[in-house]
PDB file of N, CA and C in Angstrom:
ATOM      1  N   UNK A   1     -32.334 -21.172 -19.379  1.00  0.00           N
ATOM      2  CA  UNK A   1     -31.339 -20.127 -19.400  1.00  0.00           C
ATOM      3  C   UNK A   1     -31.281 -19.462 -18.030  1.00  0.00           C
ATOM      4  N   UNK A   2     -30.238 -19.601 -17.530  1.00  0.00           N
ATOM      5  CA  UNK A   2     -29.744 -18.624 -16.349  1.00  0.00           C
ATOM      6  C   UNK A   2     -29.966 -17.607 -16.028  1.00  0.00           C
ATOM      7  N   UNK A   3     -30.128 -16.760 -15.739  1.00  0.00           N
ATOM      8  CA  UNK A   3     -30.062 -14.972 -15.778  1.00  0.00           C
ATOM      9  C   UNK A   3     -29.525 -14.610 -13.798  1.00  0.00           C
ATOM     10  N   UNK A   4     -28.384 -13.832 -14.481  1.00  0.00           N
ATOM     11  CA  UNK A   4     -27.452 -13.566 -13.167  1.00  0.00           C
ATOM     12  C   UNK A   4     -28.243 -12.264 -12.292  1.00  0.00           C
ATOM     13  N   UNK A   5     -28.388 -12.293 -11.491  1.00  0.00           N
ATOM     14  CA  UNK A   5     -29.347 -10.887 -10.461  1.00  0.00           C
ATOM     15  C   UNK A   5     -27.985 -10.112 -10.273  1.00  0.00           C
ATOM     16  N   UNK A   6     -28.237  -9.323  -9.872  1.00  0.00           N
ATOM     17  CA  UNK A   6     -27.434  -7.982  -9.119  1.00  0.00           C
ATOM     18  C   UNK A   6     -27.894  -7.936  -8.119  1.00  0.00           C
ATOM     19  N   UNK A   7     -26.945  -7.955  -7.207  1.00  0.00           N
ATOM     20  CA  UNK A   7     -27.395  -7.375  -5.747  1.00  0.00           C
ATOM     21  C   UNK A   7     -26.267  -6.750  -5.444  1.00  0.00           C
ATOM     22  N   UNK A   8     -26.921  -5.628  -4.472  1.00  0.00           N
ATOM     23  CA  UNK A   8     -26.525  -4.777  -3.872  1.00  0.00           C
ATOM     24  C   UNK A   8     -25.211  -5.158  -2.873  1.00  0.00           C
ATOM     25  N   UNK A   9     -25.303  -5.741  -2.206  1.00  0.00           N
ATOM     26  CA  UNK A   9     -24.760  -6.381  -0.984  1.00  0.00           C
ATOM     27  C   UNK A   9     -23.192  -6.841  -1.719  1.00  0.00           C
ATOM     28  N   UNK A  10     -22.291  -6.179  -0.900  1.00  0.00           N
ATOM     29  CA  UNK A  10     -20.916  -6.464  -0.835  1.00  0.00           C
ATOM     30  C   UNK A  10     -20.762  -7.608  -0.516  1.00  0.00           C
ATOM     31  N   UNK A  11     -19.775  -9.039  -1.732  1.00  0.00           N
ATOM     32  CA  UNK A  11     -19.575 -10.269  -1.027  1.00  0.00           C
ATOM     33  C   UNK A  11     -19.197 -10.281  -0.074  1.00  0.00           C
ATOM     34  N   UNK A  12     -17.985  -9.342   0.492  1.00  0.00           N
ATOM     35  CA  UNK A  12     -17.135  -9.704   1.992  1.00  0.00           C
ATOM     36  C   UNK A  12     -17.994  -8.297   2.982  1.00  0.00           C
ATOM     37  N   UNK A  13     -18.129  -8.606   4.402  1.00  0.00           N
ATOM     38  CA  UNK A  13     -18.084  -7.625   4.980  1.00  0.00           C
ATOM     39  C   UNK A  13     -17.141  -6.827   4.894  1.00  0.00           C
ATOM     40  N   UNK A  14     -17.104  -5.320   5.013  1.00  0.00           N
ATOM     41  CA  UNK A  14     -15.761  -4.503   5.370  1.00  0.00           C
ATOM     42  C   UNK A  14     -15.318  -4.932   6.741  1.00  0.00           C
ATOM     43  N   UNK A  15     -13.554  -4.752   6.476  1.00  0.00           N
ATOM     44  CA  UNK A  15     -12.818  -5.536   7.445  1.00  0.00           C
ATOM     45  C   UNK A  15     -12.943  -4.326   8.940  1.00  0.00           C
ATOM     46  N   UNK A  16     -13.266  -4.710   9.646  1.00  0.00           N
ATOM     47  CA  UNK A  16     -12.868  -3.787  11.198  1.00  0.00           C
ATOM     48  C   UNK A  16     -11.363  -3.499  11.459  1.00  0.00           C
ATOM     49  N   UNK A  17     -11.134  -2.408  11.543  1.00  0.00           N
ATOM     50  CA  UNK A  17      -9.601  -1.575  12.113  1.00  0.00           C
ATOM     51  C   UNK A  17      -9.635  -1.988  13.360  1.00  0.00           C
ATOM     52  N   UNK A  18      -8.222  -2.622  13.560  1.00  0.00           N
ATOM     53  CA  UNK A  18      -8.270  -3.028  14.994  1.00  0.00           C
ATOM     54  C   UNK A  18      -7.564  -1.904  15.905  1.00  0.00           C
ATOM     55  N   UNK A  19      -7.469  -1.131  16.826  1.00  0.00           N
ATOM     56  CA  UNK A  19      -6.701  -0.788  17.479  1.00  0.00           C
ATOM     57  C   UNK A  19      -5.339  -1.151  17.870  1.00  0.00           C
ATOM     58  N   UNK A  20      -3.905  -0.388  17.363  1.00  0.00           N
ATOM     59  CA  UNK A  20      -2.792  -0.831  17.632  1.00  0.00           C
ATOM     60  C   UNK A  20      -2.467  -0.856  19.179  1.00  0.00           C
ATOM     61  N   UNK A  21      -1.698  -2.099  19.676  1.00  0.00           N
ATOM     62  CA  UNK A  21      -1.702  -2.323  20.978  1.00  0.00           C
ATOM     63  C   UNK A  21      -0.800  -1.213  21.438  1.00  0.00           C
ATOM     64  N   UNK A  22      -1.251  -1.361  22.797  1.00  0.00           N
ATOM     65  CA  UNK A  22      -0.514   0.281  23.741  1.00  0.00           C
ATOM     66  C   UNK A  22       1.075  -0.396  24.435  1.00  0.00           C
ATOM     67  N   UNK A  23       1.498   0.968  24.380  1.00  0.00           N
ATOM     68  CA  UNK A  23       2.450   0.133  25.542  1.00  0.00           C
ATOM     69  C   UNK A  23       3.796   0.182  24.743  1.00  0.00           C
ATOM     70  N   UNK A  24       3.819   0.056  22.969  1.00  0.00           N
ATOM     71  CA  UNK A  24       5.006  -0.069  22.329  1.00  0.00           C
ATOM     72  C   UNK A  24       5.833   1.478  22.377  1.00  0.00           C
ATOM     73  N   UNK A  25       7.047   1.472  21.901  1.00  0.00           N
ATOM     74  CA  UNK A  25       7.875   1.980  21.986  1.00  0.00           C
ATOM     75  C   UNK A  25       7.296   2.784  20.951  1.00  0.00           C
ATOM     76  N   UNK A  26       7.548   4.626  20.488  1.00  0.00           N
ATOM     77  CA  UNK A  26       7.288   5.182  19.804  1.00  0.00           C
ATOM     78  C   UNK A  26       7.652   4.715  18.349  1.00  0.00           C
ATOM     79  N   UNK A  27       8.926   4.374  18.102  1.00  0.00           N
ATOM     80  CA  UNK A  27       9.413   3.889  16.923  1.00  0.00           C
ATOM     81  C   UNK A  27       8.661   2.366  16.210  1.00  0.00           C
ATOM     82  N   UNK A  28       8.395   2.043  17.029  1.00  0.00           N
ATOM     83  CA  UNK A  28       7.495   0.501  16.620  1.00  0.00           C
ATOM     84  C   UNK A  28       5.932   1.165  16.147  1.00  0.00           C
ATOM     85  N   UNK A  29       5.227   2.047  16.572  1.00  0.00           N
ATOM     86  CA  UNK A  29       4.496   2.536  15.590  1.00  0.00           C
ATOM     87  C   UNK A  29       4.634   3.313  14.700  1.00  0.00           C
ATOM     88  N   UNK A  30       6.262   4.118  14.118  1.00  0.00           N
ATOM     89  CA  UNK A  30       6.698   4.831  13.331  1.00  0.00           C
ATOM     90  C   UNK A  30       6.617   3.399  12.120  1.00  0.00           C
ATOM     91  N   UNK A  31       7.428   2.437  12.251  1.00  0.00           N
ATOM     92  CA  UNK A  31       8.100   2.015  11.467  1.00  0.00           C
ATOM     93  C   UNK A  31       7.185   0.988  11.154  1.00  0.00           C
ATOM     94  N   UNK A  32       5.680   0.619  12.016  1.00  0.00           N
ATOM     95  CA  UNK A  32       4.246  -0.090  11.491  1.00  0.00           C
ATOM     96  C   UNK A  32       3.704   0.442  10.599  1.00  0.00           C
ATOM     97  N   UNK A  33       3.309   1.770  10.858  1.00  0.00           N
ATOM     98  CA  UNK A  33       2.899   2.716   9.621  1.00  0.00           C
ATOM     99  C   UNK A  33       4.134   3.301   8.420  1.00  0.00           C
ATOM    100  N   UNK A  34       4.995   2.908   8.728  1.00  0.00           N
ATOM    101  CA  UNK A  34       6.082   3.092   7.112  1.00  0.00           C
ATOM    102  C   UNK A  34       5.618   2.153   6.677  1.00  0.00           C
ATOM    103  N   UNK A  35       5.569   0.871   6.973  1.00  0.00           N
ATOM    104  CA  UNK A  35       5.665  -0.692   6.298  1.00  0.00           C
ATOM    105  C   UNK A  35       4.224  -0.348   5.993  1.00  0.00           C
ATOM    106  N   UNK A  36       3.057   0.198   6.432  1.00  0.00           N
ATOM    107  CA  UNK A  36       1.822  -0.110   6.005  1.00  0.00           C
ATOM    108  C   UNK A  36       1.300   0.708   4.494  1.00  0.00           C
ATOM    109  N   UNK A  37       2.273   2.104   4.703  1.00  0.00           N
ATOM    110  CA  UNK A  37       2.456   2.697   3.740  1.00  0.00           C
ATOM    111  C   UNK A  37       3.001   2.574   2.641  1.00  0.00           C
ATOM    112  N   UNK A  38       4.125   1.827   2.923  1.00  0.00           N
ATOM    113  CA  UNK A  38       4.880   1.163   1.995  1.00  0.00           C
ATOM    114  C   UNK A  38       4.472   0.000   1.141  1.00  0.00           C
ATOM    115  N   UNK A  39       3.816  -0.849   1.374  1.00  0.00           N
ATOM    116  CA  UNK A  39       2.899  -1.711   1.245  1.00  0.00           C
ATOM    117  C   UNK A  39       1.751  -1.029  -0.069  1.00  0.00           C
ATOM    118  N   UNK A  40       1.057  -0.176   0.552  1.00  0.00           N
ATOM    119  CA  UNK A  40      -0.306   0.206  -0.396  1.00  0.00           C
ATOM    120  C   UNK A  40       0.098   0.384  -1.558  1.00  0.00           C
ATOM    121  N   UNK A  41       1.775   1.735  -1.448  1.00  0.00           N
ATOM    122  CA  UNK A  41       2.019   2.220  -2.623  1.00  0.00           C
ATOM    123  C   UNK A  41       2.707   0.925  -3.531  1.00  0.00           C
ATOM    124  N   UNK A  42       3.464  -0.013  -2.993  1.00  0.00           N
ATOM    125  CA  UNK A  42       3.688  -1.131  -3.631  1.00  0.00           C
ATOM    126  C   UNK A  42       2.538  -2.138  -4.558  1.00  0.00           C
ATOM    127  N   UNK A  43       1.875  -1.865  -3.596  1.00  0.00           N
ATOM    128  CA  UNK A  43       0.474  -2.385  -4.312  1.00  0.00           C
ATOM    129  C   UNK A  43       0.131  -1.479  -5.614  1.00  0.00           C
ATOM    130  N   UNK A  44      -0.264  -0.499  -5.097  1.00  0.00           N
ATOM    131  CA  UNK A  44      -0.735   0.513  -6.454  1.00  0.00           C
ATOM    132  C   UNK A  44       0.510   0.456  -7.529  1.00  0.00           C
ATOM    133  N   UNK A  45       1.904   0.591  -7.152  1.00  0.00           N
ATOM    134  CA  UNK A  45       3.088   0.478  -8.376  1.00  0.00           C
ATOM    135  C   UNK A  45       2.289  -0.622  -9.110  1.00  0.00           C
ATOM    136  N   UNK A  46       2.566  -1.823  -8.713  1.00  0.00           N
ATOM    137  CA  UNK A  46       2.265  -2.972  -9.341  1.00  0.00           C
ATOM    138  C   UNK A  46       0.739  -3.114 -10.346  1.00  0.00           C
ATOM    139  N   UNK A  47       0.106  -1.952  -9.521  1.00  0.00           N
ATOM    140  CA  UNK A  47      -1.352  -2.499 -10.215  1.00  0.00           C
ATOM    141  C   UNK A  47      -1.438  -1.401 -11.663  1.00  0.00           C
ATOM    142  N   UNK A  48      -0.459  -0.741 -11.470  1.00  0.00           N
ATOM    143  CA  UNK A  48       0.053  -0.139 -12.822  1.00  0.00           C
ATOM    144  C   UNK A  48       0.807  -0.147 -13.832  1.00  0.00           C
ATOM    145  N   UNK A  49       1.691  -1.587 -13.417  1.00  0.00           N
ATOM    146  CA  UNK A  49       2.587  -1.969 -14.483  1.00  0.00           C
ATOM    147  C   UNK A  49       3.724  -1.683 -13.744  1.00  0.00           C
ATOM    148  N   UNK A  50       4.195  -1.321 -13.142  1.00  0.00           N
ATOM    149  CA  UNK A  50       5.774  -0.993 -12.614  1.00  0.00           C
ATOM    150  C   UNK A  50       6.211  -2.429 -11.892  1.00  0.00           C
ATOM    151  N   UNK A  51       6.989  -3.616 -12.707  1.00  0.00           N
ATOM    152  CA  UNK A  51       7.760  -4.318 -11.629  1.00  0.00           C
ATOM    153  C   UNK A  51       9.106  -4.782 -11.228  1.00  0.00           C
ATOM    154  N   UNK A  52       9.444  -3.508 -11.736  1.00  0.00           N
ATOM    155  CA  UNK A  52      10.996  -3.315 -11.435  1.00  0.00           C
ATOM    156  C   UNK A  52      11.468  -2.316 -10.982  1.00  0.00           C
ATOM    157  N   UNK A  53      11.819  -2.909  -9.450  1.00  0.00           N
ATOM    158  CA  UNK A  53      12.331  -1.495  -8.950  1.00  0.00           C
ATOM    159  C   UNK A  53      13.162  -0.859  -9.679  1.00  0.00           C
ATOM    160  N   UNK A  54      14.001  -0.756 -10.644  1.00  0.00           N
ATOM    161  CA  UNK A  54      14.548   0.030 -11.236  1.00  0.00           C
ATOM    162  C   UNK A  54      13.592   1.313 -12.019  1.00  0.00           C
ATOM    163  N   UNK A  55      12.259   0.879 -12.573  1.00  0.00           N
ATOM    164  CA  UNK A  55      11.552   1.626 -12.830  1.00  0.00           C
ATOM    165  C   UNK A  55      10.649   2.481 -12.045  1.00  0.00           C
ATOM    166  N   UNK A  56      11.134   2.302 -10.491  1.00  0.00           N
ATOM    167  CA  UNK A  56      10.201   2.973  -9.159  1.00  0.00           C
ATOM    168  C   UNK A  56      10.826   4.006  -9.128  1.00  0.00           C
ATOM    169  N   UNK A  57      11.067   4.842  -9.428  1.00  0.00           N
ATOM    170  CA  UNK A  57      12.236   6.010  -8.962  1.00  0.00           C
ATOM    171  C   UNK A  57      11.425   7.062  -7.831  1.00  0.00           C
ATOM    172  N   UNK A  58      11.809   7.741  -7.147  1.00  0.00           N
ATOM    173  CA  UNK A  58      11.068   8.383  -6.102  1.00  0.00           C
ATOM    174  C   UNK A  58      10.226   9.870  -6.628  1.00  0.00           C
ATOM    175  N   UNK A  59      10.374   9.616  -8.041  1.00  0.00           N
ATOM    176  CA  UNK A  59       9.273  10.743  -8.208  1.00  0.00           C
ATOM    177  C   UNK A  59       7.768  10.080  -8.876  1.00  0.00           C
ATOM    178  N   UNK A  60       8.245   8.559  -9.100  1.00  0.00           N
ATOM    179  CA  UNK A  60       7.063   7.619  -9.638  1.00  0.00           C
ATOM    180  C   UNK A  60       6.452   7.341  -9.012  1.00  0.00           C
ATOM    181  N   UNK A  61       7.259   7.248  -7.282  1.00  0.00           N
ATOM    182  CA  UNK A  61       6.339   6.912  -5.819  1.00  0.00           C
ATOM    183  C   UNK A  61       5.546   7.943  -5.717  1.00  0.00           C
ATOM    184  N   UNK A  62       5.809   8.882  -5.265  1.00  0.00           N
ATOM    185  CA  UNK A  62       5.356   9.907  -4.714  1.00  0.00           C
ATOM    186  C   UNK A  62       4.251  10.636  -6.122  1.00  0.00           C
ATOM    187  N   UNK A  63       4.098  10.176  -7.024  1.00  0.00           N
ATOM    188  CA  UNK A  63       2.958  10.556  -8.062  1.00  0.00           C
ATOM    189  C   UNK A  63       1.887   9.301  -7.568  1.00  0.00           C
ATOM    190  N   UNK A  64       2.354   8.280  -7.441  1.00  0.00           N
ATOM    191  CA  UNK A  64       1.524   7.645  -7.115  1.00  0.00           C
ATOM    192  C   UNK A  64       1.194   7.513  -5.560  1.00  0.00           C
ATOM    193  N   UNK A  65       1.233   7.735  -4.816  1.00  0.00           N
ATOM    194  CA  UNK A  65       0.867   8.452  -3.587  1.00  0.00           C
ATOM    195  C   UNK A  65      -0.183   9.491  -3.505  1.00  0.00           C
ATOM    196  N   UNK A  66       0.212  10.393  -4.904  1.00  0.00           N
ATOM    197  CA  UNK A  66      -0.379  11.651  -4.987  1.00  0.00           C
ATOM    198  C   UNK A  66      -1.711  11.235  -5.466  1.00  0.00           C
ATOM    199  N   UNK A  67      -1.591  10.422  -6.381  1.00  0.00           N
ATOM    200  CA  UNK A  67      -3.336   9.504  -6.843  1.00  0.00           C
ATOM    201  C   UNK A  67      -4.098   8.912  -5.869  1.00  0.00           C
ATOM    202  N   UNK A  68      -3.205   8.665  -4.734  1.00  0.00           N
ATOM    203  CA  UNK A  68      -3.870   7.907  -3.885  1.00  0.00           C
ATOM    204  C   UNK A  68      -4.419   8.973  -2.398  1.00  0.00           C
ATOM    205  N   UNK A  69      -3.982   9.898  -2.743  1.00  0.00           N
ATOM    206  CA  UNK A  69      -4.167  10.647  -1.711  1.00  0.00           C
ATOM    207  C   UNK A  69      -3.324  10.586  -0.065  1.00  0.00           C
ATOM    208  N   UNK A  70      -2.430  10.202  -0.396  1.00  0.00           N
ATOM    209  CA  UNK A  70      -1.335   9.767   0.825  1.00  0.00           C
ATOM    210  C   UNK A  70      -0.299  10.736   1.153  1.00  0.00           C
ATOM    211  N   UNK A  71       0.120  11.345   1.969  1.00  0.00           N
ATOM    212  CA  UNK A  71       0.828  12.329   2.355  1.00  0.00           C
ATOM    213  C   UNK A  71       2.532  11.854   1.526  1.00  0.00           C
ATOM    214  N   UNK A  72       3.129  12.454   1.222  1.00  0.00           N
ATOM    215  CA  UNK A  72       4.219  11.973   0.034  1.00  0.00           C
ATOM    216  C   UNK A  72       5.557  11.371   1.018  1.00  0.00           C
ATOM    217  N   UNK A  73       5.812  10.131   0.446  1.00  0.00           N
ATOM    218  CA  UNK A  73       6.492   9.435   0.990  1.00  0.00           C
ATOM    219  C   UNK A  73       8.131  10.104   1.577  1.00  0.00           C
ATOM    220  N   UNK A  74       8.583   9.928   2.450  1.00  0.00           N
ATOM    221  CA  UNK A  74       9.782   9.844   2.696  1.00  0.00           C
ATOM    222  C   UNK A  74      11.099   8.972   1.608  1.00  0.00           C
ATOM    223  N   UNK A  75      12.105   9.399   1.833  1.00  0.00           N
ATOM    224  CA  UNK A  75      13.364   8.858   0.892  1.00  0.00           C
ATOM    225  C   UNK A  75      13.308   7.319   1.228  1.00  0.00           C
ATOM    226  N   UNK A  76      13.064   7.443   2.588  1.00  0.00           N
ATOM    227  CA  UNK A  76      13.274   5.976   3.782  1.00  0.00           C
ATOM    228  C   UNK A  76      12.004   4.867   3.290  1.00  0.00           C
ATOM    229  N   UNK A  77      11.107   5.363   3.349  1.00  0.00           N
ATOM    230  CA  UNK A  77       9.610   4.626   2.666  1.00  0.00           C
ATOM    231  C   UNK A  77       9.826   4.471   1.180  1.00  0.00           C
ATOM    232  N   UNK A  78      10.640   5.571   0.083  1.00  0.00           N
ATOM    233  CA  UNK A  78      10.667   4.853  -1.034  1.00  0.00           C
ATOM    234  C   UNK A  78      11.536   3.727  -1.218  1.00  0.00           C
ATOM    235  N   UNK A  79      12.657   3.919  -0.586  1.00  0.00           N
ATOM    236  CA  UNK A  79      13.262   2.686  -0.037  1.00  0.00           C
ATOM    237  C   UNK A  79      13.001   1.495  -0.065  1.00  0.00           C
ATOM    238  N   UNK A  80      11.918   0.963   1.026  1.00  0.00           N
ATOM    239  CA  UNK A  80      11.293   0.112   1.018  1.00  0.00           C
ATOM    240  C   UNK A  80      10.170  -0.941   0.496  1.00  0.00           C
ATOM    241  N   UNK A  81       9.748   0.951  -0.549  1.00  0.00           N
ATOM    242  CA  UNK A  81       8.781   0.357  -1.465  1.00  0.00           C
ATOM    243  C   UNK A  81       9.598  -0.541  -2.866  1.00  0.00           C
ATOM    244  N   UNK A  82      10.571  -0.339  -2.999  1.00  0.00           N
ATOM    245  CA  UNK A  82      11.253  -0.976  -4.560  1.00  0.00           C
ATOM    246  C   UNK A  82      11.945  -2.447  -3.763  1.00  0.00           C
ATOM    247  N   UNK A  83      12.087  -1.565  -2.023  1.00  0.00           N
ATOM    248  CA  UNK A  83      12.385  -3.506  -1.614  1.00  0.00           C
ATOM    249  C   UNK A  83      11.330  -4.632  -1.874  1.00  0.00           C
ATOM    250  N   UNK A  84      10.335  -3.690  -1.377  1.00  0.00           N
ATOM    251  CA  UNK A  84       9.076  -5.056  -2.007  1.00  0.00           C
ATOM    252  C   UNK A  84       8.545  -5.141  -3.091  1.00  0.00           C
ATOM    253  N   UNK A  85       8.647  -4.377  -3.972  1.00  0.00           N
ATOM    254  CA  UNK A  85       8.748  -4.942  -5.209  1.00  0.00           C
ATOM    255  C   UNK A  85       9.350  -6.219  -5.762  1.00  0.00           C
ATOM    256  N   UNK A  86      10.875  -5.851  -5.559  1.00  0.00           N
ATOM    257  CA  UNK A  86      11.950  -6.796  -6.051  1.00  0.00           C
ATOM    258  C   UNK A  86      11.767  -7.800  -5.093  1.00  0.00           C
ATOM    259  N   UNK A  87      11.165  -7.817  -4.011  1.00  0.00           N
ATOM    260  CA  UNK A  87      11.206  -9.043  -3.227  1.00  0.00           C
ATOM    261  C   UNK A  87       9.950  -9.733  -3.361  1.00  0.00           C
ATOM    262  N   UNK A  88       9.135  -9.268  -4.677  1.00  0.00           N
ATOM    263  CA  UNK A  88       7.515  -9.428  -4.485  1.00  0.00           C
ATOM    264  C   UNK A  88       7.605 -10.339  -5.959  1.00  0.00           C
ATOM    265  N   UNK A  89       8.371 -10.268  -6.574  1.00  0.00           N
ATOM    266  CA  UNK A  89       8.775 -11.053  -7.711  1.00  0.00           C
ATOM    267  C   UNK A  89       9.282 -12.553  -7.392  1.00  0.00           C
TER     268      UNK A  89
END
């Protein structure tokens, strides 16, 4: 008979934050961090059952933002979040 151990030790290392390269235009790191933002909360919609953007409405974002501890999305970022939804299907 087998018997499974526990260990402590995380399978993956934690990933290293890379530094965003210098030099870009202000708006190219505006609109890196919308998409990155946009992204998480897409993630979290989904990991709650929401997969229709029709059911994302911008007070469903921004609650879930609020769970996540994320400063509350813009009109422009909810936007994008029901684009990737529907484009994530």
């Amino acid at each position: 008979m087998a018997v499974a151990a526990a260990t402590t030790e995380p399978l993956h290392p934690p990933l290293r934050k890379k530094p965003l390269p210098a030099g870009r235009p202000r708006e190219w790191y505006v609109s890196h961090n919308r998409r990155l933002k946009a992204m998480r909360l897409a993630i979290a919609l989904l990991d709650t059952g929401v997969y229709q953007p029709s059911s994302a409405d911008n007070s469903r974002i921004r609650a879930a933002a609020d769970r996540l501890a994320i400063h509350p999305p813009s009109d422009t970022t909810c936007r994008m979040v029901r684009r990737l939804i529907r484009h994530g299907r």
